[in-house]
Protein backbone atom coordinates (compact mmCIF):
# COMPACT_ATOMS: atom_id res chain seq x y z
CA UNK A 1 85.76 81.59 105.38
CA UNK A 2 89.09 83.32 106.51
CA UNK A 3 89.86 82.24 110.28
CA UNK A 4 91.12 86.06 110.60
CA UNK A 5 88.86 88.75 111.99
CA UNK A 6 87.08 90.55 109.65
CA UNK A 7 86.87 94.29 110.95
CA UNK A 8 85.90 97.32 109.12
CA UNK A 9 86.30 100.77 110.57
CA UNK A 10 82.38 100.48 111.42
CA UNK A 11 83.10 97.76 113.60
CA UNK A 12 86.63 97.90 115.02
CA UNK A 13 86.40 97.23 118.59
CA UNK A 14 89.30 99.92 119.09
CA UNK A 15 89.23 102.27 116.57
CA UNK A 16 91.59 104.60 119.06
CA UNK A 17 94.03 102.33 119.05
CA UNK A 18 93.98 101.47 115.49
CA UNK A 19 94.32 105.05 114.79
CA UNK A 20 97.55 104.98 116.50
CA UNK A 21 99.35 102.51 115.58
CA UNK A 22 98.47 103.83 111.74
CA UNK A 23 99.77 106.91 112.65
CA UNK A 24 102.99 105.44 114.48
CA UNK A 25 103.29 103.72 110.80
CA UNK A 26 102.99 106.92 108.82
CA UNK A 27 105.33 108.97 111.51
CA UNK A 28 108.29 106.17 110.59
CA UNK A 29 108.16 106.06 106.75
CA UNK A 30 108.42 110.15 107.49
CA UNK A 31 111.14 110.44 109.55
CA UNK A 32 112.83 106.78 108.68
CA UNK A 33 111.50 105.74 105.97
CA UNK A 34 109.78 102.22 103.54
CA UNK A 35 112.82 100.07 104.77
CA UNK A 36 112.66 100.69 107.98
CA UNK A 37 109.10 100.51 108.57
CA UNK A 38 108.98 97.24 106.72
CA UNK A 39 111.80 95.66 109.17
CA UNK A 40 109.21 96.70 111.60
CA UNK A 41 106.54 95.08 110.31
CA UNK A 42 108.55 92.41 109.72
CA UNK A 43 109.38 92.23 112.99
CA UNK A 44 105.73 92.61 114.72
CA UNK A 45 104.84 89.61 112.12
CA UNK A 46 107.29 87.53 113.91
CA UNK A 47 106.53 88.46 117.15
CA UNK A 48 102.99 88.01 116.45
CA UNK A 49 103.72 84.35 114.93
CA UNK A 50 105.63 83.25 117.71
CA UNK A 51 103.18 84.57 120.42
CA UNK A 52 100.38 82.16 118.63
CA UNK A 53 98.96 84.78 116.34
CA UNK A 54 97.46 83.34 113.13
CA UNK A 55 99.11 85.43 110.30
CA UNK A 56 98.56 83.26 106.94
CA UNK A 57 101.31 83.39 104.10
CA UNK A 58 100.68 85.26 101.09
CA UNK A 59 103.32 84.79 98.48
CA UNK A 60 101.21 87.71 96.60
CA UNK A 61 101.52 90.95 96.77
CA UNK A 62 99.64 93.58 95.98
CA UNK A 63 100.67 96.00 92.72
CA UNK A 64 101.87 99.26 93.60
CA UNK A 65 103.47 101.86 91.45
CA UNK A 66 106.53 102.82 93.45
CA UNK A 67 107.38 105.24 90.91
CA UNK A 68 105.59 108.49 92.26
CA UNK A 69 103.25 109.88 89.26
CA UNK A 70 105.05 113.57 89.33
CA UNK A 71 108.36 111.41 88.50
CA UNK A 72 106.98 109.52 85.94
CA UNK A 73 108.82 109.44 82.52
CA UNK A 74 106.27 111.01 79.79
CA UNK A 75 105.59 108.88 76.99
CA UNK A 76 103.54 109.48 74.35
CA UNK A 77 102.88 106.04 73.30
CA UNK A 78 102.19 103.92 70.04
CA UNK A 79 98.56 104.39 68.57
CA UNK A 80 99.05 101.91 66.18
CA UNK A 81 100.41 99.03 68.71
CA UNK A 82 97.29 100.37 71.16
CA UNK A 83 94.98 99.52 68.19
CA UNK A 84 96.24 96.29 67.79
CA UNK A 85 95.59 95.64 71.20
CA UNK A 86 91.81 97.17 71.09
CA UNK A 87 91.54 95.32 67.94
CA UNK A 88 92.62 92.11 69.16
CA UNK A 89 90.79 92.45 72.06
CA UNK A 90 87.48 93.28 70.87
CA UNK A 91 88.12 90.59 68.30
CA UNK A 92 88.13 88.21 71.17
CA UNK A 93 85.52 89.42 73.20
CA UNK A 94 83.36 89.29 70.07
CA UNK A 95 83.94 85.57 69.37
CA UNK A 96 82.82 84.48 72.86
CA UNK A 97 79.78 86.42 72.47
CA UNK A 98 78.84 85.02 69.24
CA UNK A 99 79.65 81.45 70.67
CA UNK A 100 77.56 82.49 73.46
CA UNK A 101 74.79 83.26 70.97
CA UNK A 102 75.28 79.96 69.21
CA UNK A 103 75.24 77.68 72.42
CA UNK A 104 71.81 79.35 73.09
């Protein structure tokens, strides 16, 4: 069990607020933009930390394309290396069934 509140936007005791400071967010990557919003949050983290705030580490990240899709490269791609890869694949997910079947 996490020891941090769990709040969905069903339940958020102040959705107003919320709303705001998303929207306080949103108006700096506008007008400032990603680096300066993230010293920001940076920043609130600390502040938070030092004021007794549990904020747990998380050496993970998660994935996000930073490349926008419209600037994308095009590439057409190998279909012979992607049916390897479907080969291979299936290949493996066809032995564990059948060693599935076996165990059984």
């Amino acid at each position: 069990m996490s020891a941090l509140p769990q709040f969905s936007a069903a339940n958020d005791p102040d959705a107003l607020e919320t709303q705001e400071w998303l929207d306080a967010l949103e108006a700096v990557l506008e007008r400032e933009g990603p680096q300066r919003a993230h010293y920001l949050l940076e920043k609130l983290i600390d502040k938070a930390r030092r004021s007794g705030a549990y904020i747990p580490f998380s050496p993970n990240t998660a994935y996000i394309n930073t490349i926008p899709p419209h600037m994308e490269e095009r590439s057409p791609g190998n279909v012979a290396i992607e049916e390897r890869i479907r080969s291979s694949a299936a290949g493996t997910h066809g032995d564990g069934r059948a060693r599935e079947q076996e165990r059984r």
